[in-house]
PDB file of N, CA and C in Angstrom:
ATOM      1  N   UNK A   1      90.849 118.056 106.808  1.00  0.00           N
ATOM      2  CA  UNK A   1      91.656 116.882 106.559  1.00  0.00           C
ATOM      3  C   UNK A   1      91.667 116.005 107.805  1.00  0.00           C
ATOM      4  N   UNK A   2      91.410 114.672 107.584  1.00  0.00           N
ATOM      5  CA  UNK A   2      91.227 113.771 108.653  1.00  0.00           C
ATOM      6  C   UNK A   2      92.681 113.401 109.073  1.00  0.00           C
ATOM      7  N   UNK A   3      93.196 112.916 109.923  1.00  0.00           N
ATOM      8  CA  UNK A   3      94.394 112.410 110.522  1.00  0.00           C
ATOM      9  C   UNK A   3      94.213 110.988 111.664  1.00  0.00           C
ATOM     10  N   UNK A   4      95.379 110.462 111.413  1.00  0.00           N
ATOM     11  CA  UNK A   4      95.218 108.589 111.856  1.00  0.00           C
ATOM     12  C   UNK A   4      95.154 108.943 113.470  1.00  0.00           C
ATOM     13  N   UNK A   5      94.563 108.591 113.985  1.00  0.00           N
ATOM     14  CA  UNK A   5      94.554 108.532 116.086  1.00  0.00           C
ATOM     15  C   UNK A   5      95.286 108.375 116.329  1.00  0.00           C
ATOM     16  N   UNK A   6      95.845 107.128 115.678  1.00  0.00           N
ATOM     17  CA  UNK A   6      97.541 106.546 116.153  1.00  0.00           C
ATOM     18  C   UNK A   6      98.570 107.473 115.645  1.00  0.00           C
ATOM     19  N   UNK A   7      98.714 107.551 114.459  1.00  0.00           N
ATOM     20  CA  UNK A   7      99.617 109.102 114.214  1.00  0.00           C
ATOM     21  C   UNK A   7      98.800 110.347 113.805  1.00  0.00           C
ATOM     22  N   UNK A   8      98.574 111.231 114.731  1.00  0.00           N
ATOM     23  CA  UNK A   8      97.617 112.311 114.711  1.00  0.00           C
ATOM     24  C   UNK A   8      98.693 113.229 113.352  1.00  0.00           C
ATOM     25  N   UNK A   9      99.759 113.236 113.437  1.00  0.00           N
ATOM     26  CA  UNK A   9     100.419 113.903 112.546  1.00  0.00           C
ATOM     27  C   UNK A   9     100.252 113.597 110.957  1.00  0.00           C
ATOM     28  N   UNK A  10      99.766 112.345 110.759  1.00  0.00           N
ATOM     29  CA  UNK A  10      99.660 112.267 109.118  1.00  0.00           C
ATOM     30  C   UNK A  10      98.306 112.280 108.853  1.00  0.00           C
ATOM     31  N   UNK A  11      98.425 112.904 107.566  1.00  0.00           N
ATOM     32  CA  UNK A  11      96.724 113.038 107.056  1.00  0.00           C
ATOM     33  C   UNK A  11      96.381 112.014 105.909  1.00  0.00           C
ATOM     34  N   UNK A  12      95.676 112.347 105.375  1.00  0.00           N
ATOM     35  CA  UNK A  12      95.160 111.269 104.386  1.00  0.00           C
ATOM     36  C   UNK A  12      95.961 111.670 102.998  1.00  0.00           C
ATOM     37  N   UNK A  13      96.127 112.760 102.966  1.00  0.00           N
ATOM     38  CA  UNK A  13      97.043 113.344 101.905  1.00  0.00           C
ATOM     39  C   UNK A  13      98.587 113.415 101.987  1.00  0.00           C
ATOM     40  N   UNK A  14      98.900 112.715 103.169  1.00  0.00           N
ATOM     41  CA  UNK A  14     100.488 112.119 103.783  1.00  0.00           C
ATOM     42  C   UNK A  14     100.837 110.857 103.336  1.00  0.00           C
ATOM     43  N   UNK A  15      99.521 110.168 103.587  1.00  0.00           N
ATOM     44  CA  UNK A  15      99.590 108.773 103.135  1.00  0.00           C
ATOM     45  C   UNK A  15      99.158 108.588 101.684  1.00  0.00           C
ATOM     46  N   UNK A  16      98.514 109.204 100.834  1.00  0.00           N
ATOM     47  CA  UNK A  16      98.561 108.937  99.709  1.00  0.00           C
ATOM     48  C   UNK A  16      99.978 109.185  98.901  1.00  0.00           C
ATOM     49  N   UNK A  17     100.645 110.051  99.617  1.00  0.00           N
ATOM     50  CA  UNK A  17     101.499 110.339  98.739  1.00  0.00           C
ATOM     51  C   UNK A  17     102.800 109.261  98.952  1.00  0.00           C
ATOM     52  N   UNK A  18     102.790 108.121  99.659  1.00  0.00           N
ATOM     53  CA  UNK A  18     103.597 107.000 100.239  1.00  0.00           C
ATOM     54  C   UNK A  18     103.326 106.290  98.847  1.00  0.00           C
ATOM     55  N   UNK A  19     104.639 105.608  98.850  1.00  0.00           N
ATOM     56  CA  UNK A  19     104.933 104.732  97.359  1.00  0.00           C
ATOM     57  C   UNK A  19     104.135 103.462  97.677  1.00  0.00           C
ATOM     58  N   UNK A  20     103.273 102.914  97.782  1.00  0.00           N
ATOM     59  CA  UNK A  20     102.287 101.799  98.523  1.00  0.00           C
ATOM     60  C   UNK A  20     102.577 101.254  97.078  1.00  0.00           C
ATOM     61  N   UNK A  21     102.796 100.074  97.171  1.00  0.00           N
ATOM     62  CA  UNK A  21     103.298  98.742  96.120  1.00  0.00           C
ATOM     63  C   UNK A  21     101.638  98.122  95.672  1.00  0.00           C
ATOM     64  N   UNK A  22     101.389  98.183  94.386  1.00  0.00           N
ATOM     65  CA  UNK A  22     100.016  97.866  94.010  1.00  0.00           C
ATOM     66  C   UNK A  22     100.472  96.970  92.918  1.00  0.00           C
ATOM     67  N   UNK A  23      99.652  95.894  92.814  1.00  0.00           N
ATOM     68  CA  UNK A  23      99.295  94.437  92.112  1.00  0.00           C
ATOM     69  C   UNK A  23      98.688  94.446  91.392  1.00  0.00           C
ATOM     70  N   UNK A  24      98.586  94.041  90.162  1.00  0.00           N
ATOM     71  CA  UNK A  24      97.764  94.124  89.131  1.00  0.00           C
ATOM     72  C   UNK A  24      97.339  92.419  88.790  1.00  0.00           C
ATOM     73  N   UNK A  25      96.599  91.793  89.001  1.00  0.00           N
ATOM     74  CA  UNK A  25      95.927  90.460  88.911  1.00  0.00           C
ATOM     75  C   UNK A  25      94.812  90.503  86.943  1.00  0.00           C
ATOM     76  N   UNK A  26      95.341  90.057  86.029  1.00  0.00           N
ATOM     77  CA  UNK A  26      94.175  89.557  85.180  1.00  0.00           C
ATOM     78  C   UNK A  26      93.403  88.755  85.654  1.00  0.00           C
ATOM     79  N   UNK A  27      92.216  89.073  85.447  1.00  0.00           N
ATOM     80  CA  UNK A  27      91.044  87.627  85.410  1.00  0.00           C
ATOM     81  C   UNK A  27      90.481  87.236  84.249  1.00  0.00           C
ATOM     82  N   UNK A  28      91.099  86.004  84.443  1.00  0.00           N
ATOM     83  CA  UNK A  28      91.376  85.153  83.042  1.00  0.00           C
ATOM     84  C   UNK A  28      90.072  84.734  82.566  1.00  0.00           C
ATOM     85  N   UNK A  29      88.793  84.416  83.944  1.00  0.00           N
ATOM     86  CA  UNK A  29      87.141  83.926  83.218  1.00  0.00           C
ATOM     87  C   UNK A  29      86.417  85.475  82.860  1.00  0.00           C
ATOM     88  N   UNK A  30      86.501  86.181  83.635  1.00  0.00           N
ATOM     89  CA  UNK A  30      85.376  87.644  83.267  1.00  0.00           C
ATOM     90  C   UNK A  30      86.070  88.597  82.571  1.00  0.00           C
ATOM     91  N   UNK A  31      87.279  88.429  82.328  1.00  0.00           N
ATOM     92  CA  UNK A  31      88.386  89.525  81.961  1.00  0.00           C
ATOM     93  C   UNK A  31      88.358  90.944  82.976  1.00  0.00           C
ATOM     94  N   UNK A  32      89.142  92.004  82.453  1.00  0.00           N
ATOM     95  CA  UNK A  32      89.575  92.914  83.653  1.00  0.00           C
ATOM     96  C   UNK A  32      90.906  92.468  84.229  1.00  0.00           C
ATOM     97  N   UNK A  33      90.450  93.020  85.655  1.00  0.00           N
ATOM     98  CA  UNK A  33      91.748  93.176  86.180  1.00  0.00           C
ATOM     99  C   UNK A  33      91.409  93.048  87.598  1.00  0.00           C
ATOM    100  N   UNK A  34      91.803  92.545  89.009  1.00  0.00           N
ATOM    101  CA  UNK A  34      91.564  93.219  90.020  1.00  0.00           C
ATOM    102  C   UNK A  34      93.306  94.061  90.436  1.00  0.00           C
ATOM    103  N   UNK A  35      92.743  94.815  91.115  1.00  0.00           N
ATOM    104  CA  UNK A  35      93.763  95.769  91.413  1.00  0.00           C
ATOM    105  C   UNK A  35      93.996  95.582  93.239  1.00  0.00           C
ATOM    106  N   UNK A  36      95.251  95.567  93.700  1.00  0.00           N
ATOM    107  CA  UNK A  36      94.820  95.899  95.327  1.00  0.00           C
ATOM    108  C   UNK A  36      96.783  96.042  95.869  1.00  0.00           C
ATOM    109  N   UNK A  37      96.544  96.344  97.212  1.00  0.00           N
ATOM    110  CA  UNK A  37      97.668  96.980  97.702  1.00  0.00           C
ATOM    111  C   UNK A  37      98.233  95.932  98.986  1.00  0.00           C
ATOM    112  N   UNK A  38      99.371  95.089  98.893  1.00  0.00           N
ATOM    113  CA  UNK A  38      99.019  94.345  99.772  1.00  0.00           C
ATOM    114  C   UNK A  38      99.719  94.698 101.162  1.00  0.00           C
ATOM    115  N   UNK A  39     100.152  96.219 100.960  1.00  0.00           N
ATOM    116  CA  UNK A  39     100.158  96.710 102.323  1.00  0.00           C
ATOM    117  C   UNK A  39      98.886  96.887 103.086  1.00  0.00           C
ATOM    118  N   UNK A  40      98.057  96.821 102.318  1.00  0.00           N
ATOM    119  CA  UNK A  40      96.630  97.844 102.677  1.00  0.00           C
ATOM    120  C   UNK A  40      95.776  97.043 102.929  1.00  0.00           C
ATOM    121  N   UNK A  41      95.660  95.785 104.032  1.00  0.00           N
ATOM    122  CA  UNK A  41      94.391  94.801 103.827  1.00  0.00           C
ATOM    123  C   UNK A  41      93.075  94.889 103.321  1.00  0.00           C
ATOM    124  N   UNK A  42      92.656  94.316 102.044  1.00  0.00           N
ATOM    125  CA  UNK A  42      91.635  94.679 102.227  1.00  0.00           C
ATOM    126  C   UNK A  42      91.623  95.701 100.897  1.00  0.00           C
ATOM    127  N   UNK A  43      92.252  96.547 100.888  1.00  0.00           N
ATOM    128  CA  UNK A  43      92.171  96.918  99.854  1.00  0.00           C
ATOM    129  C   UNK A  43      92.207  97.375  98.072  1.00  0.00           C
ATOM    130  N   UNK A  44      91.087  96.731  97.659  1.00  0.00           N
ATOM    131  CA  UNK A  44      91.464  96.301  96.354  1.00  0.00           C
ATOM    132  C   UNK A  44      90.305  97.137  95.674  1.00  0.00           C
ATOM    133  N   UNK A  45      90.383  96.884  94.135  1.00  0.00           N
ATOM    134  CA  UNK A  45      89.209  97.162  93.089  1.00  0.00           C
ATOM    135  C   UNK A  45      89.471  96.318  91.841  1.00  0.00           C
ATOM    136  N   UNK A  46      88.257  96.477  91.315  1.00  0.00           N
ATOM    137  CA  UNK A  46      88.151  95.745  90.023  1.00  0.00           C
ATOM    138  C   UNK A  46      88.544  96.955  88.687  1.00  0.00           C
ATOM    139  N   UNK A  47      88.892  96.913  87.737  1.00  0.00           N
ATOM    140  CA  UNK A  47      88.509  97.402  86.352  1.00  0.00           C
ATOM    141  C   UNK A  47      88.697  96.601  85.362  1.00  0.00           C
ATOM    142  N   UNK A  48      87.450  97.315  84.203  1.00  0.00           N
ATOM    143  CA  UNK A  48      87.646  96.346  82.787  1.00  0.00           C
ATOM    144  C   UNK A  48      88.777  96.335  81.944  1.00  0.00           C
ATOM    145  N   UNK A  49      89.467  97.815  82.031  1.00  0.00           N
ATOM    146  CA  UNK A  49      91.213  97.840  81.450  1.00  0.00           C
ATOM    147  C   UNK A  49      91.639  98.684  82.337  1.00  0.00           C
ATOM    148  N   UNK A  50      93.487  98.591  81.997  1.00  0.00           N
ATOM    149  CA  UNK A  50      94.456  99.571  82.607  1.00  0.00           C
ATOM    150  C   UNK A  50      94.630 100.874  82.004  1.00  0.00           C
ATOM    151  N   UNK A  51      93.388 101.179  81.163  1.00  0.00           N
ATOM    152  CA  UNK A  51      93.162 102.116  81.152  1.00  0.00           C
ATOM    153  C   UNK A  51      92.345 103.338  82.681  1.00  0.00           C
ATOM    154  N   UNK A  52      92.122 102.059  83.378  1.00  0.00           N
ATOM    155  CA  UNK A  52      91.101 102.754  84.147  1.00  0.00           C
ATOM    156  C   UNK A  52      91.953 102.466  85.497  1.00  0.00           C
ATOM    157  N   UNK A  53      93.086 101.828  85.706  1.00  0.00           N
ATOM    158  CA  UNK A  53      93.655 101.020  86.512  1.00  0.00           C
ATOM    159  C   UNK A  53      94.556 102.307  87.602  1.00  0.00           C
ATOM    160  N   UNK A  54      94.580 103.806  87.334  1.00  0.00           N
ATOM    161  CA  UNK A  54      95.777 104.439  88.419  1.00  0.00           C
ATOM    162  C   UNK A  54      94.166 105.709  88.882  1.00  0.00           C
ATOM    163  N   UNK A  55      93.301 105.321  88.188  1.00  0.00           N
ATOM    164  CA  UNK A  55      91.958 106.422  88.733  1.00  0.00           C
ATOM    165  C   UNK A  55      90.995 105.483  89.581  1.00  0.00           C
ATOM    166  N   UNK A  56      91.004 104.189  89.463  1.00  0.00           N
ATOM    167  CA  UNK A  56      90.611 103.383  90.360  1.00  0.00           C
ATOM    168  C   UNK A  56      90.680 102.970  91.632  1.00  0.00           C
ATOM    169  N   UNK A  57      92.416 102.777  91.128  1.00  0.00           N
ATOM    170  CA  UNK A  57      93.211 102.664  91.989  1.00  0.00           C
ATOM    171  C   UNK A  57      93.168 103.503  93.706  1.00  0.00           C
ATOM    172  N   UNK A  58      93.662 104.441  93.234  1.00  0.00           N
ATOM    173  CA  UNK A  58      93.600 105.909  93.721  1.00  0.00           C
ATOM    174  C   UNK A  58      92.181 106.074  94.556  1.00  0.00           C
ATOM    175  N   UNK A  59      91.494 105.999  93.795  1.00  0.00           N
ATOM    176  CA  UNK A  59      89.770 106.097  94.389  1.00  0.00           C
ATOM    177  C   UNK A  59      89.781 104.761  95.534  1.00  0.00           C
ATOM    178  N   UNK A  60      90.206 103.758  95.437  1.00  0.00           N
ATOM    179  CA  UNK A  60      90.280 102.420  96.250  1.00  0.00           C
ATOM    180  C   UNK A  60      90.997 103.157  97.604  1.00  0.00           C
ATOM    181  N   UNK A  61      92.306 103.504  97.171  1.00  0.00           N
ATOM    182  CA  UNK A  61      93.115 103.754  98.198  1.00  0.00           C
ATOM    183  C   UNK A  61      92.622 104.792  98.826  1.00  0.00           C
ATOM    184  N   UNK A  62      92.172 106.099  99.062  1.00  0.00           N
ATOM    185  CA  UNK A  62      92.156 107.703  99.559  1.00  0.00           C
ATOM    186  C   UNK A  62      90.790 106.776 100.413  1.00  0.00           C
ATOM    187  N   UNK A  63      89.782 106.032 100.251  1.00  0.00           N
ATOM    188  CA  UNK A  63      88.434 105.518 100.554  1.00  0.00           C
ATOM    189  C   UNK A  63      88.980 104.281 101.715  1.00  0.00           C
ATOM    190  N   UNK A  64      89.868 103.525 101.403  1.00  0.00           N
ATOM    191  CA  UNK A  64      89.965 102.621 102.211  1.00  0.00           C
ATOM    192  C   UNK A  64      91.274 103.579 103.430  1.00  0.00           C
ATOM    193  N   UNK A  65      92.088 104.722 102.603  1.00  0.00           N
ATOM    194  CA  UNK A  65      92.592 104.997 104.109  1.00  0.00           C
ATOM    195  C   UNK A  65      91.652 106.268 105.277  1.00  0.00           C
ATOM    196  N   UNK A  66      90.457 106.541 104.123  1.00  0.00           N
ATOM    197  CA  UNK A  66      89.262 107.485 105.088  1.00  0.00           C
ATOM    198  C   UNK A  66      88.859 106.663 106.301  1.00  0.00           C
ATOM    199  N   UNK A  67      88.458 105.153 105.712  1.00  0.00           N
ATOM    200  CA  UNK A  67      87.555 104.455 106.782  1.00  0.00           C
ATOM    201  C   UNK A  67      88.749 104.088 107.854  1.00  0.00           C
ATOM    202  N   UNK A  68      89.621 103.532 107.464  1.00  0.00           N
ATOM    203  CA  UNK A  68      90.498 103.490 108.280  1.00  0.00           C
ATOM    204  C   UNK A  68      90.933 104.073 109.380  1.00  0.00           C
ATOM    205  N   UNK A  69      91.515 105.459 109.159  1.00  0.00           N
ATOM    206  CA  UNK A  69      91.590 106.362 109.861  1.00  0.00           C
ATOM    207  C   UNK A  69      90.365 107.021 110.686  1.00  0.00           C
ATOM    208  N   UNK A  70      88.700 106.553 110.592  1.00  0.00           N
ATOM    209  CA  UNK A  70      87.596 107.012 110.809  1.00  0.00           C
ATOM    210  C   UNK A  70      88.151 105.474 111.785  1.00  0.00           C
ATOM    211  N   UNK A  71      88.274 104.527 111.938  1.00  0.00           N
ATOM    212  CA  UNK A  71      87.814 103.583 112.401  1.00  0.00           C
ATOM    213  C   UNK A  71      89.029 103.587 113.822  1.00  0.00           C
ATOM    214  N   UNK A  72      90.259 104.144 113.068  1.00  0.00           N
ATOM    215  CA  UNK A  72      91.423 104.007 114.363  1.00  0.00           C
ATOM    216  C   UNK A  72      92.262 103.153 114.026  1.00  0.00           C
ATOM    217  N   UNK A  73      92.569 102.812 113.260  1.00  0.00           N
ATOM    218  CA  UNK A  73      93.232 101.506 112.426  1.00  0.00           C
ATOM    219  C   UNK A  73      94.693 101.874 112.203  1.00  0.00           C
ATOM    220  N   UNK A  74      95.380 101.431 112.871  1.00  0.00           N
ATOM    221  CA  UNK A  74      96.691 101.498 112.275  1.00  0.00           C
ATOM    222  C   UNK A  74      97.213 101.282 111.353  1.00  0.00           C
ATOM    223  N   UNK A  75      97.332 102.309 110.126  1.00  0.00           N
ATOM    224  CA  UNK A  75      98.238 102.151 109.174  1.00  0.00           C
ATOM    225  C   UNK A  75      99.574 101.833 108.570  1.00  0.00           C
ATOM    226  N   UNK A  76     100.010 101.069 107.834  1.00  0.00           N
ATOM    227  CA  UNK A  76     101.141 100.253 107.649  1.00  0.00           C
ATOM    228  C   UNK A  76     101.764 101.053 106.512  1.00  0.00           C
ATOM    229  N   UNK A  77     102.835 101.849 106.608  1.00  0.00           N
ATOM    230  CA  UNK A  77     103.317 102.264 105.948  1.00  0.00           C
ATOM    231  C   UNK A  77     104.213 100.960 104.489  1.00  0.00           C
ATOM    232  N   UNK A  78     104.731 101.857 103.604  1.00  0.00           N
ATOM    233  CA  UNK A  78     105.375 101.035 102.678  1.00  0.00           C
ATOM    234  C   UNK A  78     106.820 100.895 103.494  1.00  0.00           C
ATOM    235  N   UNK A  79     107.208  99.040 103.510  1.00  0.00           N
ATOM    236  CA  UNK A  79     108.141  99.069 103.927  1.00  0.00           C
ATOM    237  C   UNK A  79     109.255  98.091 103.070  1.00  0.00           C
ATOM    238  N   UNK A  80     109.362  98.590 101.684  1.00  0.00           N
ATOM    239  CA  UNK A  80     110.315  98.259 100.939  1.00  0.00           C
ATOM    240  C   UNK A  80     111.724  98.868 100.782  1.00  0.00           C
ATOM    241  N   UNK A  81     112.336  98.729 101.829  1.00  0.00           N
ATOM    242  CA  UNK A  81     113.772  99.551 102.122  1.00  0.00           C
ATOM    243  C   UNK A  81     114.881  98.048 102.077  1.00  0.00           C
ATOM    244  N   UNK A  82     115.721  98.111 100.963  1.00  0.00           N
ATOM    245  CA  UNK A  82     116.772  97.377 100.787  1.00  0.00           C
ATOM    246  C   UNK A  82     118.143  97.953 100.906  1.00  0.00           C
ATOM    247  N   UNK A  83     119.229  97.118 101.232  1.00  0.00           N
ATOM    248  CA  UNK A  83     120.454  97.646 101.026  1.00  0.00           C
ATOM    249  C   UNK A  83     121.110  97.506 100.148  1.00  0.00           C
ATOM    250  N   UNK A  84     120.738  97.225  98.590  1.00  0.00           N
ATOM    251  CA  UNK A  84     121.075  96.590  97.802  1.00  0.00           C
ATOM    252  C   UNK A  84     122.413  95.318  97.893  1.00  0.00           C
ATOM    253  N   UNK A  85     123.080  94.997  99.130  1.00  0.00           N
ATOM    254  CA  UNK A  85     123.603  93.872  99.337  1.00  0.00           C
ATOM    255  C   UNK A  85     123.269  92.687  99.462  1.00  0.00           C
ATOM    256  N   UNK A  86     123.918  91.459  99.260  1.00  0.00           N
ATOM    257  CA  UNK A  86     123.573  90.277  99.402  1.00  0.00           C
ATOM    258  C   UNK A  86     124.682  89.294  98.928  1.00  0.00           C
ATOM    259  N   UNK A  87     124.810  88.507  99.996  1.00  0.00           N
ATOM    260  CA  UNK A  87     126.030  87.515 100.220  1.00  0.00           C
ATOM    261  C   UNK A  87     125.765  86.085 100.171  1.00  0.00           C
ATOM    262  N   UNK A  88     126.152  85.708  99.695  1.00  0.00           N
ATOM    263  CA  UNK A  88     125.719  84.578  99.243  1.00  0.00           C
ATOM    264  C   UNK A  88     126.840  83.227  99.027  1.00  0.00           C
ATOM    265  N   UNK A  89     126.541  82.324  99.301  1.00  0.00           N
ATOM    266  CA  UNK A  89     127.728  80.702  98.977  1.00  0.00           C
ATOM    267  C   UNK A  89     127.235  80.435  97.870  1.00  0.00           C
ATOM    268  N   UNK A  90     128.491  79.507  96.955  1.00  0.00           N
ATOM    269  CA  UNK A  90     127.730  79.268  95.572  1.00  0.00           C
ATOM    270  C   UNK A  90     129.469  78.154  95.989  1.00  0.00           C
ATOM    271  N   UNK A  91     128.857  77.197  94.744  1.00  0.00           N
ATOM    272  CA  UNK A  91     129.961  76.266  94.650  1.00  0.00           C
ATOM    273  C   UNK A  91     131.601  77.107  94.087  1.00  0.00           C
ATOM    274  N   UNK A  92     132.177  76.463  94.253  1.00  0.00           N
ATOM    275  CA  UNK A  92     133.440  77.060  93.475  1.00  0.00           C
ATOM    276  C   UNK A  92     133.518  76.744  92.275  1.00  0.00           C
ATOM    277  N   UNK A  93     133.033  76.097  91.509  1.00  0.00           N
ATOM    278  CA  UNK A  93     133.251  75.552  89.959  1.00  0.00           C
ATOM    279  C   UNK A  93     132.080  76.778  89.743  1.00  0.00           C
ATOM    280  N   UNK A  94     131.398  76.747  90.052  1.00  0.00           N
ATOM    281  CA  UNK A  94     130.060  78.426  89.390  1.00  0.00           C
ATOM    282  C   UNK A  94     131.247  79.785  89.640  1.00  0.00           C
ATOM    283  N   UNK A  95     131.537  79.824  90.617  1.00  0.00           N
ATOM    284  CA  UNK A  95     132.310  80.955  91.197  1.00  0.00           C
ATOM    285  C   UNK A  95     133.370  81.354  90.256  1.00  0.00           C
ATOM    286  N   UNK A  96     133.910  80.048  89.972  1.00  0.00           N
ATOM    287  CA  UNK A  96     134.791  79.809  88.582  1.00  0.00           C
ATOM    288  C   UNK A  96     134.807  80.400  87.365  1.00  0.00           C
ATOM    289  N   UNK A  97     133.551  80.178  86.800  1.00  0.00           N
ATOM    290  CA  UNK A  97     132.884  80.115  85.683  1.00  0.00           C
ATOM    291  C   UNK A  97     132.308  81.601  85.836  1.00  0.00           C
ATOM    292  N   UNK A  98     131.849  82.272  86.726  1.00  0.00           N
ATOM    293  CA  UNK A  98     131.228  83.421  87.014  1.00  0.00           C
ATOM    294  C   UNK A  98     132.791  84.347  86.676  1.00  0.00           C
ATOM    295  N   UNK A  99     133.930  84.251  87.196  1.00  0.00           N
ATOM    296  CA  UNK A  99     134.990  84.876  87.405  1.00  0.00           C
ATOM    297  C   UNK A  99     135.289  84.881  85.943  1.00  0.00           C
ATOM    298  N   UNK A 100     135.501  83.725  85.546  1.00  0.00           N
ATOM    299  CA  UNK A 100     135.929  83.794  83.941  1.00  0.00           C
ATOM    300  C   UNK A 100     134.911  84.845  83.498  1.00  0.00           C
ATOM    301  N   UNK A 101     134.104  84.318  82.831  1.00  0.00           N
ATOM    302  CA  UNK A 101     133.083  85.119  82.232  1.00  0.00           C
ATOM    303  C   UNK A 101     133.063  86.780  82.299  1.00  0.00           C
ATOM    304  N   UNK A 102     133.238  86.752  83.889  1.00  0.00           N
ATOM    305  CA  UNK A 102     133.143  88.694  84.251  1.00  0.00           C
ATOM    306  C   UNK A 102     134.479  88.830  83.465  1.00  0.00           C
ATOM    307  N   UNK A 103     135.759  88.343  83.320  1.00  0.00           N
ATOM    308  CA  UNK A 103     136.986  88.486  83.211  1.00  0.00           C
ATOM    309  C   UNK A 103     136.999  88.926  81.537  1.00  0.00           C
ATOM    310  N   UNK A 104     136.259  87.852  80.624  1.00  0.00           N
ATOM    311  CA  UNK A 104     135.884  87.883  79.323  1.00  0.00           C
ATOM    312  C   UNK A 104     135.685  88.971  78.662  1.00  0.00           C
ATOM    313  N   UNK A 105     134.208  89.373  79.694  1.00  0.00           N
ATOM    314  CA  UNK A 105     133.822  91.328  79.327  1.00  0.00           C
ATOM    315  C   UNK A 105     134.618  92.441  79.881  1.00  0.00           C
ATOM    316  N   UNK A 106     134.997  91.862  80.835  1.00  0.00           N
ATOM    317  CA  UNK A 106     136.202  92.994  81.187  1.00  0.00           C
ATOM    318  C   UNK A 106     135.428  93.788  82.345  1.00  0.00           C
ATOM    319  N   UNK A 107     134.849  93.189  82.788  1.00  0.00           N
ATOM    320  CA  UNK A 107     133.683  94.229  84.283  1.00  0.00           C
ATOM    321  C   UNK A 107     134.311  93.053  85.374  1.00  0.00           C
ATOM    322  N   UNK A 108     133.989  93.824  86.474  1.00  0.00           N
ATOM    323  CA  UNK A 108     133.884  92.863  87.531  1.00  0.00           C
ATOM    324  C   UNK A 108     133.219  91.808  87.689  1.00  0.00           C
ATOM    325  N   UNK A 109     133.368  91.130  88.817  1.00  0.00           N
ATOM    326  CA  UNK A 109     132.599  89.812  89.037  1.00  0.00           C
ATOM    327  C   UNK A 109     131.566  90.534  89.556  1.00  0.00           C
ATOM    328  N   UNK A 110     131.483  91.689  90.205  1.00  0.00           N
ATOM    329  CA  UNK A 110     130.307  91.766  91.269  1.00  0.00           C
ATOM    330  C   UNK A 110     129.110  92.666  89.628  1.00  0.00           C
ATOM    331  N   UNK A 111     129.752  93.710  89.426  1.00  0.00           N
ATOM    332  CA  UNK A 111     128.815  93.796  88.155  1.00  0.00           C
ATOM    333  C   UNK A 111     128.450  92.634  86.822  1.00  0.00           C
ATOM    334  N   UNK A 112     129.245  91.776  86.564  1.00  0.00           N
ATOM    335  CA  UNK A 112     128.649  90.915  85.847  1.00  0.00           C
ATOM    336  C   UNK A 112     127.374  89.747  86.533  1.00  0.00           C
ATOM    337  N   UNK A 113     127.546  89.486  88.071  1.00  0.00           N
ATOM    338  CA  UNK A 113     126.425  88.856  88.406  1.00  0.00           C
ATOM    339  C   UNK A 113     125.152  89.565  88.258  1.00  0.00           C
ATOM    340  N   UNK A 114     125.312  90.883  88.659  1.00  0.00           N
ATOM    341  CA  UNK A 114     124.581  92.024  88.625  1.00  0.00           C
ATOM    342  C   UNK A 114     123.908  91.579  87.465  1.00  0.00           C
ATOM    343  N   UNK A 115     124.352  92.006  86.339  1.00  0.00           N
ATOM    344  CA  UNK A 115     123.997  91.816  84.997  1.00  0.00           C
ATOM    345  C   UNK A 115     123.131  90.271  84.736  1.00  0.00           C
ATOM    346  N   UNK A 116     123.351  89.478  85.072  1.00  0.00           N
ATOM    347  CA  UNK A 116     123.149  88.007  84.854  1.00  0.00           C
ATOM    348  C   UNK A 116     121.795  87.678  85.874  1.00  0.00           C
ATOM    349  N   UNK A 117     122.018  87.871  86.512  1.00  0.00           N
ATOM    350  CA  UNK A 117     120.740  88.187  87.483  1.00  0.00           C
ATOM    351  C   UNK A 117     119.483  89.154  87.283  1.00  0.00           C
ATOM    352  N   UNK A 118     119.899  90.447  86.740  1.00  0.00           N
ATOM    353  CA  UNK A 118     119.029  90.787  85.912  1.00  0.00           C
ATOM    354  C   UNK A 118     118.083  90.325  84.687  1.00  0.00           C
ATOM    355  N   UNK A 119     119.276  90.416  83.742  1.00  0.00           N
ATOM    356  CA  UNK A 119     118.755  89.231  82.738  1.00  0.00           C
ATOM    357  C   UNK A 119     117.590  87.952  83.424  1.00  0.00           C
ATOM    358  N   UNK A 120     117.986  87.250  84.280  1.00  0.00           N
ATOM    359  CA  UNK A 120     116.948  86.167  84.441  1.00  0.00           C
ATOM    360  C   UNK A 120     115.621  86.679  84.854  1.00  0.00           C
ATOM    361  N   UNK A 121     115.697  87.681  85.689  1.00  0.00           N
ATOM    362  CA  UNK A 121     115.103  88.270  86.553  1.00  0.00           C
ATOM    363  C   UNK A 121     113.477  89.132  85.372  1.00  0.00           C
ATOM    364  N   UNK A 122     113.526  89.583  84.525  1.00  0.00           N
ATOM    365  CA  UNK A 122     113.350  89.838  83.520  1.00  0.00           C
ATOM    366  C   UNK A 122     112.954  89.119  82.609  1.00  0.00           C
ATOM    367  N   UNK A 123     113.127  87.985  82.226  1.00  0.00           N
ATOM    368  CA  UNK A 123     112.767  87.306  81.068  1.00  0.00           C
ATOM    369  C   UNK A 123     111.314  86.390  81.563  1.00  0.00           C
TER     370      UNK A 123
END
C-alpha cells in the first residue's frame, strides 16, 4: 500500500474511504455524463449512464490518488464541515409574517424557516 510523502500515515485506502463530494454533469450534445470530484483537481471521467457512474467513478478516484501520491502531491481532504447555524437580518415585516405563519402551525419560528427553506431549496 502506497502512502502520501506529505502524510506518510494515510494510504490510498484512507483516502478512498473520505466522503469526497462528486458532480455529476449531463452532456447535453454526445449524451453521458462527465463525472469528477472538485476536491480532486483534475479528476474526472466520462460514462454513457449512471449506471456505470459509482464503478467509474471509483476507478477515476483510487488512479488519480495513486499518481498523486507517486508524484508527492498534497492531498486535499473533504472539507464540508458545517455548524448547522446561521444568522441572518431580514426586514421586520418578513420577520413578521415568518412569526405569524410558524405561530399558525404551531412549531417555532426557527423550525418553520427550517422547513421553508427546505422546501425552496428542493424544488
Amino acid at each position: 500500500m502506497k502512502t502520501n510523502i506529505k502524510n506518510p500515515k494515510k494510504t490510498i485506502e484512507d483516502y478512498m474511504k473520505l466522503p469526497y463530494r462528486m458532480v455529476i454533469v449531463p452532456d447535453e450534445e454526445e449524451g453521458g455524463y462527465t463525472l469528477y470530484f472538485p476536491d480532486l483537481p483534475g479528476c474526472v471521467t466520462c460514462v454513457e449512464s449512471l449506471d456505470e457512474a459509482k464503478t467509474m467513478s471509483e476507478d477515476a478516484k483510487r488512479e488519480w490518488l495513486m499518481a498523486a501520491i507517486e508524484d508527492g502531491v498534497d492531498i486535499k481532504e473533504p472539507q464540508e464541515e458545517y455548524s448547522g447555524q446561521l444568522r441572518l437580518r431580514m426586514p421586520k415585516s418578513l420577520h413578521r409574517q415568518l412569526s405569524r405563519r410558524a405561530s399558525e402551525e404551531g412549531v417555532s419560528l426557527n423550525q418553520y424557516v427550517v422547513y421553508e427553506l427546505g422546501r425552496a431549496v428542493t424544488k
